[in-house]
C-alpha atoms as a PDB file:
ATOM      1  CA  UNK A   1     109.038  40.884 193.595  1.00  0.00           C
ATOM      2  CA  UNK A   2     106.385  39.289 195.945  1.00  0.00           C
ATOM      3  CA  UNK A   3     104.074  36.756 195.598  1.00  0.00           C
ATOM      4  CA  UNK A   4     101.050  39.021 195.937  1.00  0.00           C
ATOM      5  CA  UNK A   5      99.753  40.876 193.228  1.00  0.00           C
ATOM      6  CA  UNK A   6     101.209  44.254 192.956  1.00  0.00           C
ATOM      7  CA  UNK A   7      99.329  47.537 191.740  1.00  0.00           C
ATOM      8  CA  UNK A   8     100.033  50.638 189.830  1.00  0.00           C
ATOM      9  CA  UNK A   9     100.557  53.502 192.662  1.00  0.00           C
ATOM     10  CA  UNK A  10      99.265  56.120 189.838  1.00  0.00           C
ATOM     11  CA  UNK A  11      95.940  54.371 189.077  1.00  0.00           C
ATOM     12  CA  UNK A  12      94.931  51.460 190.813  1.00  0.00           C
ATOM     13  CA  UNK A  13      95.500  48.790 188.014  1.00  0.00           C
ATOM     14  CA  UNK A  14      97.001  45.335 188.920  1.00  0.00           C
ATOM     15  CA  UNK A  15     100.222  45.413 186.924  1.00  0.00           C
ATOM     16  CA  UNK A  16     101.027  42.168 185.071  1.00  0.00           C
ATOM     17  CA  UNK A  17     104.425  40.329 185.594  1.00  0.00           C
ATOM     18  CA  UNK A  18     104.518  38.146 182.723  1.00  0.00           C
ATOM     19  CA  UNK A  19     107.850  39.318 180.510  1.00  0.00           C
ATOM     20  CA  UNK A  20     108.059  42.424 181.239  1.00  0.00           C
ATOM     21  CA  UNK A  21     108.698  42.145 185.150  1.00  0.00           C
ATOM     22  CA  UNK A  22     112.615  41.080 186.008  1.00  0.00           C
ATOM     23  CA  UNK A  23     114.876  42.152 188.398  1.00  0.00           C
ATOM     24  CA  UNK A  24     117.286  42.547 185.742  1.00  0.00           C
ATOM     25  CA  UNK A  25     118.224  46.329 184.712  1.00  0.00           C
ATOM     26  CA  UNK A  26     116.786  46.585 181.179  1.00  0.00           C
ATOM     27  CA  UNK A  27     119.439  49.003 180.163  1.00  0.00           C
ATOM     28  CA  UNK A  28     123.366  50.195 181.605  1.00  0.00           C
ATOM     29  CA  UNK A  29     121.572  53.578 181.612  1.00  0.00           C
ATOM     30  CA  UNK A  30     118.915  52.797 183.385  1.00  0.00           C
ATOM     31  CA  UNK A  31     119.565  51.221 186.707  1.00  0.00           C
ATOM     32  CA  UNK A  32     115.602  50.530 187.860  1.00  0.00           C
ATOM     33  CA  UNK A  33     114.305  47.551 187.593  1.00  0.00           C
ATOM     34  CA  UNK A  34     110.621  47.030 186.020  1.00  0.00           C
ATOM     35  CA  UNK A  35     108.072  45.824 189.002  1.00  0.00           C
ATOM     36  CA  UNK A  36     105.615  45.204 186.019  1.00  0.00           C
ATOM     37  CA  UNK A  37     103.431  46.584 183.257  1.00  0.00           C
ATOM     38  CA  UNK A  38     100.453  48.761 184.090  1.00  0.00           C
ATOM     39  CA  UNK A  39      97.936  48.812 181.193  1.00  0.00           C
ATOM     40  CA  UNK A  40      97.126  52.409 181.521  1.00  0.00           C
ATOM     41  CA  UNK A  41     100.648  53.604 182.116  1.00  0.00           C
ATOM     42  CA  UNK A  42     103.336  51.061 180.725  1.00  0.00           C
ATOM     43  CA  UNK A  43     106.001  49.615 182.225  1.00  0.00           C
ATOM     44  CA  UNK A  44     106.642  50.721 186.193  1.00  0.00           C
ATOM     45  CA  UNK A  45     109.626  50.711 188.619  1.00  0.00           C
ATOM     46  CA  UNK A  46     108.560  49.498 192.331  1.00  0.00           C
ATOM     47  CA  UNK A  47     108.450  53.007 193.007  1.00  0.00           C
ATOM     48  CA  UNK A  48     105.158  53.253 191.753  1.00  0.00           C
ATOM     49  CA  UNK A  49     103.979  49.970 192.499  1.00  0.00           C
ATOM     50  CA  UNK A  50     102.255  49.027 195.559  1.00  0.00           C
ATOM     51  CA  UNK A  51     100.657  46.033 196.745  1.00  0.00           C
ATOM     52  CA  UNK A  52      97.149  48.063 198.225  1.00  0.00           C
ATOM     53  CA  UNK A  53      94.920  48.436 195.214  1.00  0.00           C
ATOM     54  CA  UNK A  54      93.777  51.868 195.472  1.00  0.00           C
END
């Protein structure tokens, strides 16, 4: 994670980073990592985060 603010690639929302961003796996199944929590969309992998607001 950067300092700068990061944005959902899908929509254009600034993703928050409070809890929900880690660079922890949140599950053994799932190996991505959450860049943050889009309000539209939920919780994103840095694949579709981007720090370019759209």
């Amino acid at each position: 994670m950067t300092d700068e603010p990061e944005y959902c690639l899908l929509c254009g929302e600034e993703l928050q980073t409070d809890l929900a961003a880690t660079n922890s796996r949140q599950c053994c199944l799932n190996a991505t990592p959450i860049a943050g929590t889009c309000p539209e969309h939920g919780p994103v992998g840095p694949h579709y985060a981007t720090t370019e607001p759209d």
